[in-house]
PDB file of N, CA and C in Angstrom:
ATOM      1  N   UNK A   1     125.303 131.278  99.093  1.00  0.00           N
ATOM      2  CA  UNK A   1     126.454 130.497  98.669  1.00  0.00           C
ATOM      3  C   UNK A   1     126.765 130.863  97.224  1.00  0.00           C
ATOM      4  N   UNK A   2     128.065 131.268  96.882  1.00  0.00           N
ATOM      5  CA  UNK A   2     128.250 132.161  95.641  1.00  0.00           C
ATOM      6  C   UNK A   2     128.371 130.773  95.231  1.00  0.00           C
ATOM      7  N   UNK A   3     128.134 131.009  93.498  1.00  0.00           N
ATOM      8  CA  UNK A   3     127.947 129.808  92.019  1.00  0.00           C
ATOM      9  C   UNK A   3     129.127 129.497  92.375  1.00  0.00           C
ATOM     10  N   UNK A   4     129.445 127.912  91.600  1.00  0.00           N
ATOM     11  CA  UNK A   4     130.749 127.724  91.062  1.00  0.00           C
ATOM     12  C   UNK A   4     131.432 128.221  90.324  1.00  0.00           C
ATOM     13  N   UNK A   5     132.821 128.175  90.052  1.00  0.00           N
ATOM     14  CA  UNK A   5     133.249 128.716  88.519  1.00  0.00           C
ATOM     15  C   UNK A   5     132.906 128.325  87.985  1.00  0.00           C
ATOM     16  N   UNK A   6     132.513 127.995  86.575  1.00  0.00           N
ATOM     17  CA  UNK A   6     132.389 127.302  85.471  1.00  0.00           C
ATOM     18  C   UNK A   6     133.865 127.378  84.341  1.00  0.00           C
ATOM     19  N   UNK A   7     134.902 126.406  84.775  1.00  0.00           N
ATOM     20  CA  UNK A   7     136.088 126.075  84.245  1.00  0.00           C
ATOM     21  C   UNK A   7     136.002 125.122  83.218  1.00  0.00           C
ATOM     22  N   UNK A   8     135.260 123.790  83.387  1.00  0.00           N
ATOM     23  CA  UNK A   8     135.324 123.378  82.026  1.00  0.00           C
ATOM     24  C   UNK A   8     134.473 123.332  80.751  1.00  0.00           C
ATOM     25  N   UNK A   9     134.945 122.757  79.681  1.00  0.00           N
ATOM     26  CA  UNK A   9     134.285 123.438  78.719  1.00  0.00           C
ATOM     27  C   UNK A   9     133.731 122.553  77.838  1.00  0.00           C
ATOM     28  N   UNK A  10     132.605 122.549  77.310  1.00  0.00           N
ATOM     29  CA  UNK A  10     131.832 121.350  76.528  1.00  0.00           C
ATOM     30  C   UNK A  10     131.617 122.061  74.930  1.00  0.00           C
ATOM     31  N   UNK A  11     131.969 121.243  74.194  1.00  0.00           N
ATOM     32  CA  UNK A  11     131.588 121.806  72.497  1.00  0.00           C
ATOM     33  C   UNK A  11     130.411 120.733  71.742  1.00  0.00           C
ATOM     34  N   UNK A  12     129.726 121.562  70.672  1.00  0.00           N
ATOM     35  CA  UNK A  12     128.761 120.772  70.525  1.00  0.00           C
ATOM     36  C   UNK A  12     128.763 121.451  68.966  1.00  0.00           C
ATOM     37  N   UNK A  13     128.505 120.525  68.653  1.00  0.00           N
ATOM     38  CA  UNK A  13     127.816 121.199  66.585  1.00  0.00           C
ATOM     39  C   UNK A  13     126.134 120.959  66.707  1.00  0.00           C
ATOM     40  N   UNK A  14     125.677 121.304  65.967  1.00  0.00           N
ATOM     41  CA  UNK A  14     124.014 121.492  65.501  1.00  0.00           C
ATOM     42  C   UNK A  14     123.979 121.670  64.574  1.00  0.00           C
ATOM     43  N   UNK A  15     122.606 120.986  63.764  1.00  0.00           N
ATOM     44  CA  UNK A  15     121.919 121.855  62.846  1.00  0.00           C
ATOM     45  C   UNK A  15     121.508 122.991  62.848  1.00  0.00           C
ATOM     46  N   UNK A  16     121.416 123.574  61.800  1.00  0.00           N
ATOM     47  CA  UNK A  16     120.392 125.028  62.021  1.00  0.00           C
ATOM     48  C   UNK A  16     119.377 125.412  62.350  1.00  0.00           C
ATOM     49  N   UNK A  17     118.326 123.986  62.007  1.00  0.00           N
ATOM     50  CA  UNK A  17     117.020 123.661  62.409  1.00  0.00           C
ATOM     51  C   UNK A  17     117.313 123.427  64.447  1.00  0.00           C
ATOM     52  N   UNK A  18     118.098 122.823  64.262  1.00  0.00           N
ATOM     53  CA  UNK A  18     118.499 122.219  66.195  1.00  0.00           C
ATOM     54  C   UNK A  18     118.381 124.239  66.842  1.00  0.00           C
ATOM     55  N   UNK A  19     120.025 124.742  65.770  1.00  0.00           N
ATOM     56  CA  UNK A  19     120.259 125.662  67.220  1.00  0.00           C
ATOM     57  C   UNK A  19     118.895 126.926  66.946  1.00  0.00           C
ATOM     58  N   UNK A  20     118.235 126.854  66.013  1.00  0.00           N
ATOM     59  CA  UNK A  20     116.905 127.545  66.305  1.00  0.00           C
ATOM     60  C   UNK A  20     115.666 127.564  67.151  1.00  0.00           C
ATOM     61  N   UNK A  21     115.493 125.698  67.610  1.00  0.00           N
ATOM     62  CA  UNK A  21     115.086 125.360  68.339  1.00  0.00           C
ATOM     63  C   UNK A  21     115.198 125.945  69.438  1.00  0.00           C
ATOM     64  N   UNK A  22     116.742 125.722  70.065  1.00  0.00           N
ATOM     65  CA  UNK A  22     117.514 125.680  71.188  1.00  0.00           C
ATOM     66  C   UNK A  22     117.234 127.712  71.117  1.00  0.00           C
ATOM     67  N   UNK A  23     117.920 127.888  70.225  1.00  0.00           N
ATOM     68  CA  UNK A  23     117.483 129.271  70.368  1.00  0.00           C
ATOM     69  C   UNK A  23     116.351 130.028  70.908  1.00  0.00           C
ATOM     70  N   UNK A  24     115.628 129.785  70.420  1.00  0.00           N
ATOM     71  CA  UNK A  24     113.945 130.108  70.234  1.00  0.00           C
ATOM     72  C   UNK A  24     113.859 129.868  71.933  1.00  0.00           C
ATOM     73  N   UNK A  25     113.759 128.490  72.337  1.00  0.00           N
ATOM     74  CA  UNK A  25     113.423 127.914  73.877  1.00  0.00           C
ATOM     75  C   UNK A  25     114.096 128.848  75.070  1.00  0.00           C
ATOM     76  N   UNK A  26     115.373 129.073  74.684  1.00  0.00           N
ATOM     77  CA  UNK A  26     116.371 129.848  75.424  1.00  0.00           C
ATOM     78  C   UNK A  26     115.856 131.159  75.810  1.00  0.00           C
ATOM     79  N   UNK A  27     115.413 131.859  74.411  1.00  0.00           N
ATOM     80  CA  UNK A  27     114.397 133.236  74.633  1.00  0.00           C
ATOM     81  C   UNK A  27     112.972 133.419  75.493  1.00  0.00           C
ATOM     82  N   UNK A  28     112.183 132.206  75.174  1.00  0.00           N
ATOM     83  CA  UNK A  28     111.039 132.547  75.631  1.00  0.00           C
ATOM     84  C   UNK A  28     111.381 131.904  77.265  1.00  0.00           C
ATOM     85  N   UNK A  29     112.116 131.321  77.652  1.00  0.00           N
ATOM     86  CA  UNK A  29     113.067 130.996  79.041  1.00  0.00           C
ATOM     87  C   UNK A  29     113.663 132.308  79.789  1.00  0.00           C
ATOM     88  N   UNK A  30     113.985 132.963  78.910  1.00  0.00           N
ATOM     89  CA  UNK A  30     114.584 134.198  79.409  1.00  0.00           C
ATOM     90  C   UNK A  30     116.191 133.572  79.981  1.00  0.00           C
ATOM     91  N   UNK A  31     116.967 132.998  79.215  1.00  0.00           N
ATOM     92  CA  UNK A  31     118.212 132.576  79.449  1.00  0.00           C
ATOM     93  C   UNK A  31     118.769 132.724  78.480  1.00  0.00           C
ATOM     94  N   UNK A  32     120.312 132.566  78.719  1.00  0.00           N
ATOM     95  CA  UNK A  32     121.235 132.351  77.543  1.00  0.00           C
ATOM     96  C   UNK A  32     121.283 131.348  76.925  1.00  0.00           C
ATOM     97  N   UNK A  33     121.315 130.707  75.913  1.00  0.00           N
ATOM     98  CA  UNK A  33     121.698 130.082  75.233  1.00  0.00           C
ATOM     99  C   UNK A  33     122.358 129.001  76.126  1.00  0.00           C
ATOM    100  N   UNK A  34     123.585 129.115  76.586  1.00  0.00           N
ATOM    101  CA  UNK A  34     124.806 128.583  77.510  1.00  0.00           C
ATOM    102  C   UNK A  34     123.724 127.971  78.427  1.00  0.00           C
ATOM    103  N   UNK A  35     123.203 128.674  79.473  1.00  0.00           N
ATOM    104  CA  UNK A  35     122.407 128.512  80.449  1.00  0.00           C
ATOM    105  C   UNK A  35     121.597 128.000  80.459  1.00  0.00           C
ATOM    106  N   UNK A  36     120.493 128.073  79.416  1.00  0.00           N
ATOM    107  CA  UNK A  36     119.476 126.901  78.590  1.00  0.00           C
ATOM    108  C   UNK A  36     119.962 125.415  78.319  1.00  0.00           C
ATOM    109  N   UNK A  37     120.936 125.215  77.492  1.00  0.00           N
ATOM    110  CA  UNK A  37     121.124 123.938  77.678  1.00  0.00           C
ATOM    111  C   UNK A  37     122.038 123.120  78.693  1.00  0.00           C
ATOM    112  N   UNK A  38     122.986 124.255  79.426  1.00  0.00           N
ATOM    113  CA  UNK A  38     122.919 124.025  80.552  1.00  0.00           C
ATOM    114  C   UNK A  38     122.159 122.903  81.421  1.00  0.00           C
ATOM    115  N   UNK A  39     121.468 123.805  81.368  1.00  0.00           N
ATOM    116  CA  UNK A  39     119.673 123.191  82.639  1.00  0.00           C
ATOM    117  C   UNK A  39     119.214 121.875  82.007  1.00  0.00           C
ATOM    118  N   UNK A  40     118.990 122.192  80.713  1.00  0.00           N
ATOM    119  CA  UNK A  40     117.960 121.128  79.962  1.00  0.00           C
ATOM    120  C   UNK A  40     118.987 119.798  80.254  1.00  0.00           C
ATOM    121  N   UNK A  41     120.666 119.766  79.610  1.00  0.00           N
ATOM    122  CA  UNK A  41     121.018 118.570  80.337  1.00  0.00           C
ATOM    123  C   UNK A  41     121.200 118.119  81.309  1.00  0.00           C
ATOM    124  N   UNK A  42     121.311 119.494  81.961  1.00  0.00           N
ATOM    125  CA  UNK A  42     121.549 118.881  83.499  1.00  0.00           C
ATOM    126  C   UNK A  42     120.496 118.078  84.094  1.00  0.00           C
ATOM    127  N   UNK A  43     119.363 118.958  83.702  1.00  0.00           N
ATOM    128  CA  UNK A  43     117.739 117.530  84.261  1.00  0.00           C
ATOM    129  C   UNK A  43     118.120 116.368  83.161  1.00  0.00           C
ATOM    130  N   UNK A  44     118.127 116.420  82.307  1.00  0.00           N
ATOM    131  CA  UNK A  44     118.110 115.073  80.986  1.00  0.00           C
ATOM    132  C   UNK A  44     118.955 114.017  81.949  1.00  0.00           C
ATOM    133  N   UNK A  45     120.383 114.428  82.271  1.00  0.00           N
ATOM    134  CA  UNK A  45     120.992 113.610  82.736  1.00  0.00           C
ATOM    135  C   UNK A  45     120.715 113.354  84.150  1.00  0.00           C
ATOM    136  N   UNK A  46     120.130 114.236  85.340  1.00  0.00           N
ATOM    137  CA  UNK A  46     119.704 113.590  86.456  1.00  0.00           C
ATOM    138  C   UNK A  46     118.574 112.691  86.510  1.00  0.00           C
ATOM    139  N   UNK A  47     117.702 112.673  85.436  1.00  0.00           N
ATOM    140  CA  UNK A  47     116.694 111.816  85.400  1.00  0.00           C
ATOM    141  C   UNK A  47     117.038 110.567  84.749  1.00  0.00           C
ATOM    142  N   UNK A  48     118.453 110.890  83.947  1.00  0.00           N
ATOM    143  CA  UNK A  48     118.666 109.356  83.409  1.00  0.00           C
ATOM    144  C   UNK A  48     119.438 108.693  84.226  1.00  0.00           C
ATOM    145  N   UNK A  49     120.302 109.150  85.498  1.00  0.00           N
ATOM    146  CA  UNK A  49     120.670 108.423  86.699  1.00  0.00           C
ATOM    147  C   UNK A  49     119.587 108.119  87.606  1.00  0.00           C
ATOM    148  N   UNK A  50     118.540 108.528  87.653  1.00  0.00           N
ATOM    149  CA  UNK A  50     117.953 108.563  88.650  1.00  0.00           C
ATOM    150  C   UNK A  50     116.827 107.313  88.323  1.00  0.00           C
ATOM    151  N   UNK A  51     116.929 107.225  86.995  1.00  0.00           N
ATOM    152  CA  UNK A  51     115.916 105.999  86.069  1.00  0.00           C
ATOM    153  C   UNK A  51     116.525 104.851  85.740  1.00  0.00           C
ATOM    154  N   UNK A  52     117.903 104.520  86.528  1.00  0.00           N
ATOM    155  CA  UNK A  52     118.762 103.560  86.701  1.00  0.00           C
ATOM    156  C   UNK A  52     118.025 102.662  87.622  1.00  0.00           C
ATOM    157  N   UNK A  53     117.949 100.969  86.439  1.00  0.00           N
ATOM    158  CA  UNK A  53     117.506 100.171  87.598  1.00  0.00           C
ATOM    159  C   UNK A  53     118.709  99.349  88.870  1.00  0.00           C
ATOM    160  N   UNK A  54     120.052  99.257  88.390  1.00  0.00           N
ATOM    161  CA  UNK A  54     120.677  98.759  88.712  1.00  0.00           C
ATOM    162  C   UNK A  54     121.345  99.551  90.236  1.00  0.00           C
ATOM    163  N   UNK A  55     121.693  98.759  91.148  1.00  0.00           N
ATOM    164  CA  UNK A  55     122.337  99.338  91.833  1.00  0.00           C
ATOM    165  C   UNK A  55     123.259  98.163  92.170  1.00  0.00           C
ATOM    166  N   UNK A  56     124.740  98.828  93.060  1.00  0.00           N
ATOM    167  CA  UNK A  56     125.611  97.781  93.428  1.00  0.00           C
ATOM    168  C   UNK A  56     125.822  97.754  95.095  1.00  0.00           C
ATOM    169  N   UNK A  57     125.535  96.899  95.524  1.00  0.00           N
ATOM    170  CA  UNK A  57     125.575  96.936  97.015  1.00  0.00           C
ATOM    171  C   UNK A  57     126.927  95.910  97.748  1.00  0.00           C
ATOM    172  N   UNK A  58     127.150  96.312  98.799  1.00  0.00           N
ATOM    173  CA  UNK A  58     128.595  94.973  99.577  1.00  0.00           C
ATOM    174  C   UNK A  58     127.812  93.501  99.773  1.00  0.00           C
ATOM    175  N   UNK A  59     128.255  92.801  99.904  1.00  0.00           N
ATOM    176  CA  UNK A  59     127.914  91.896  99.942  1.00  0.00           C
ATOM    177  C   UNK A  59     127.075  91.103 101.513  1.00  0.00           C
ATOM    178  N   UNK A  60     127.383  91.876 102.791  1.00  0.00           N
ATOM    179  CA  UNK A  60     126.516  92.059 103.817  1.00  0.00           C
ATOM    180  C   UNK A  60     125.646  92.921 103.821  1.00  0.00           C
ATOM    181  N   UNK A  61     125.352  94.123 102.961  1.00  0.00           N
ATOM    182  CA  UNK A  61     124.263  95.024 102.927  1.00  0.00           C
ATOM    183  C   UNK A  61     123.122  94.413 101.275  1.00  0.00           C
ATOM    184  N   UNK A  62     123.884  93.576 100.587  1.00  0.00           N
ATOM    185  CA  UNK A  62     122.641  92.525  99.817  1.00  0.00           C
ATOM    186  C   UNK A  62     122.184  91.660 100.519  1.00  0.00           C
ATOM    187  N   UNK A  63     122.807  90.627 101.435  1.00  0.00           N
ATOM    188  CA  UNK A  63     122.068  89.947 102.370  1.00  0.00           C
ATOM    189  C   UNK A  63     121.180  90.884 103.386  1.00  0.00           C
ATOM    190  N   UNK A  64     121.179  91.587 104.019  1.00  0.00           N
ATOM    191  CA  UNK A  64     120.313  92.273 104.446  1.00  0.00           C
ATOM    192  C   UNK A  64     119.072  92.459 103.799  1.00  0.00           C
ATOM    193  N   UNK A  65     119.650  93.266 103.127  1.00  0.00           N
ATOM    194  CA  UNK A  65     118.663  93.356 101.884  1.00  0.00           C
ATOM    195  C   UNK A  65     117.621  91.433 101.597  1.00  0.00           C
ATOM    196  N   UNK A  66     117.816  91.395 101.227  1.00  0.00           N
ATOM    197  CA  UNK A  66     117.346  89.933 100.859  1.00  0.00           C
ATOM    198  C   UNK A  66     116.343  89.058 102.003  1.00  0.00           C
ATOM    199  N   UNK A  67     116.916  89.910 103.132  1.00  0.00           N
ATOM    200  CA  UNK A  67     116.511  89.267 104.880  1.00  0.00           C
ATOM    201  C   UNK A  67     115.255  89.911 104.842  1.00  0.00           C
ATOM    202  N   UNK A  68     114.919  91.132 104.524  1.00  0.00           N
ATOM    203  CA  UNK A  68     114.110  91.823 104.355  1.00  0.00           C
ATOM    204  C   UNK A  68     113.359  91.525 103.623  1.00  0.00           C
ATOM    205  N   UNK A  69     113.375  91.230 102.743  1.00  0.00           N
ATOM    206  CA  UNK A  69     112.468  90.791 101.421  1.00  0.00           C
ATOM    207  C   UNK A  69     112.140  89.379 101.311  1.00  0.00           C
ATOM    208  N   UNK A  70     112.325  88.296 102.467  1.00  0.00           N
ATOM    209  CA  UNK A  70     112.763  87.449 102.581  1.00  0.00           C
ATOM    210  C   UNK A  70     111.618  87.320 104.055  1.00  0.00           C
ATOM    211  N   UNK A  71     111.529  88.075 104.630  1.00  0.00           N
ATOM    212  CA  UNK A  71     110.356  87.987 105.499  1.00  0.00           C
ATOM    213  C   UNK A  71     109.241  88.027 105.273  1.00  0.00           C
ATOM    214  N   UNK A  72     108.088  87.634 106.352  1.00  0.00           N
ATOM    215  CA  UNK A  72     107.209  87.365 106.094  1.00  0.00           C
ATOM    216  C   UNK A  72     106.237  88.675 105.855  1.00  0.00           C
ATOM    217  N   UNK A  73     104.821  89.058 105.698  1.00  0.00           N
ATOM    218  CA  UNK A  73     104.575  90.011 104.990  1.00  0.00           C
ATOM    219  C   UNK A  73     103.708  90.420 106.467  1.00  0.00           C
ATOM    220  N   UNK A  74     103.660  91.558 107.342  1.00  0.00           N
ATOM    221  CA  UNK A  74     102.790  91.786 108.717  1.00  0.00           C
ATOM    222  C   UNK A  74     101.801  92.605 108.072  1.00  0.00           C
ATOM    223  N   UNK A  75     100.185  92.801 109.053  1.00  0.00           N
ATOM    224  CA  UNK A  75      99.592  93.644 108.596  1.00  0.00           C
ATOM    225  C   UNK A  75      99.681  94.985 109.016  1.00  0.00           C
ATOM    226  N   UNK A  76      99.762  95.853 108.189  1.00  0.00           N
ATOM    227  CA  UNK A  76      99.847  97.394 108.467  1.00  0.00           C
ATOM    228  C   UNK A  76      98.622  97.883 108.423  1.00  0.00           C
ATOM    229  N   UNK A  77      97.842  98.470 109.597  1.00  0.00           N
ATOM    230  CA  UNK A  77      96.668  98.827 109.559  1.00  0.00           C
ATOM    231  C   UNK A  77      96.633 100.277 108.600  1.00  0.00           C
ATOM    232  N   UNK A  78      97.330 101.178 108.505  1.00  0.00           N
ATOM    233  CA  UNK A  78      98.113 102.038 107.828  1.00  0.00           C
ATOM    234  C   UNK A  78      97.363 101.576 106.361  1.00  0.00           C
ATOM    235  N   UNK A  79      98.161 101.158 106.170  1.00  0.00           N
ATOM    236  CA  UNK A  79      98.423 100.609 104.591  1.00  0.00           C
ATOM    237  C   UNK A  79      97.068 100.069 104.354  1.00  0.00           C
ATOM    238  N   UNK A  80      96.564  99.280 104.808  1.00  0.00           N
ATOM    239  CA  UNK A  80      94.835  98.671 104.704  1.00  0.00           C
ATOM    240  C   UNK A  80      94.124  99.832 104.663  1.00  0.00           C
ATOM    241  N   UNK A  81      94.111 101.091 105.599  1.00  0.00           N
ATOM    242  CA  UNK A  81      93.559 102.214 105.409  1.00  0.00           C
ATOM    243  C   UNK A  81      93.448 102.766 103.989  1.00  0.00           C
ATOM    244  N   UNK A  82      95.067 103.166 104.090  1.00  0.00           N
ATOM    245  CA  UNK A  82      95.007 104.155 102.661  1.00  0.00           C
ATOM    246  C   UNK A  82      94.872 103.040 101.808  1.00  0.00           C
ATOM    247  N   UNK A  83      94.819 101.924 101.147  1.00  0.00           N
ATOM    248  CA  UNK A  83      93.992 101.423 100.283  1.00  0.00           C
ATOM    249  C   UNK A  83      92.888 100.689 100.208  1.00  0.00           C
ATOM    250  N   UNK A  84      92.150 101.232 101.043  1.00  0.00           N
ATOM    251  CA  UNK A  84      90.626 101.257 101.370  1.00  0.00           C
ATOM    252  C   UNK A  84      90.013 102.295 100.633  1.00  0.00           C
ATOM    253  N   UNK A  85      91.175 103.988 100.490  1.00  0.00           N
ATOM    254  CA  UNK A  85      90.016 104.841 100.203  1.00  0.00           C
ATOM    255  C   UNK A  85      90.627 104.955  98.616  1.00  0.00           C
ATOM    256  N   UNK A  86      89.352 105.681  98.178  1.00  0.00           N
ATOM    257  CA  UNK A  86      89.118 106.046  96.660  1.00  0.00           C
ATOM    258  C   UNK A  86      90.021 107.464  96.216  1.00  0.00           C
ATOM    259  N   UNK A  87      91.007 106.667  95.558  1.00  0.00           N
ATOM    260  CA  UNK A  87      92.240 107.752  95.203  1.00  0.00           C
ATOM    261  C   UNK A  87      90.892 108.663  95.066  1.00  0.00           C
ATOM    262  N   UNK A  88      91.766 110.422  95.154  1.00  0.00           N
ATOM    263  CA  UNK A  88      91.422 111.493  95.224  1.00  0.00           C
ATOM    264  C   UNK A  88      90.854 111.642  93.588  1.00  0.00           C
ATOM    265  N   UNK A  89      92.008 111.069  92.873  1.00  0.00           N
ATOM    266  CA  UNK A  89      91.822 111.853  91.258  1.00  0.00           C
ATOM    267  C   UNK A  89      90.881 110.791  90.206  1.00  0.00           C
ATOM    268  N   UNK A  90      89.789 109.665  91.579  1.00  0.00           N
ATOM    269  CA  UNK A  90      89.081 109.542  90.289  1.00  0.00           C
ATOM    270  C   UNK A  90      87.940 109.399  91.373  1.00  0.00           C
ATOM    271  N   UNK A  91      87.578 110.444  91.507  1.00  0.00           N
ATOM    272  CA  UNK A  91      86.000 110.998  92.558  1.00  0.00           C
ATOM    273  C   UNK A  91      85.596 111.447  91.401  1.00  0.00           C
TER     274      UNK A  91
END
């Protein structure tokens, strides 16, 4: 699946100390400059949607919601299992 265009256009100022940083990272990345921070916001900003506590739901899919959470608690033999055993990473 060929890239998108890349049509619009973002401007940014820096320090000298910043675009050396940015510089420097970009090189030992083996990217451009463009392409480097590119990436870096593109994760910055999917992790800061994704670290959103809020969500907005209709007003029959919050009652649902609520119905659910709102029931009583069954036993999962499952679940009693795996926290029965001794996480892996402190053997």
């Amino acid at each position: 699946m060929p890239a998108a265009a890349r049509t619009a256009r973002l401007g940014l100022r820096t320090t000298p100390q910043q675009e050396a940083v940015l510089r420097r990272a970009a090189e030992v990345s083996h990217k451009s400059m463009t392409d480097f921070i590119l990436d870096s916001a593109c994760q910055a900003a999917e992790q800061t949607l994704l670290d959103q506590r809020l969500f907005l739901v209709s007003g029959a899919k919050s009652r649902a919601l609520l119905e659910l959470l709102d029931r009583p608690e069954q036993d999962s033999p499952g679940l009693k299992d795996l926290f029965s055993r001794r996480a892996p990473w402190s053997k």
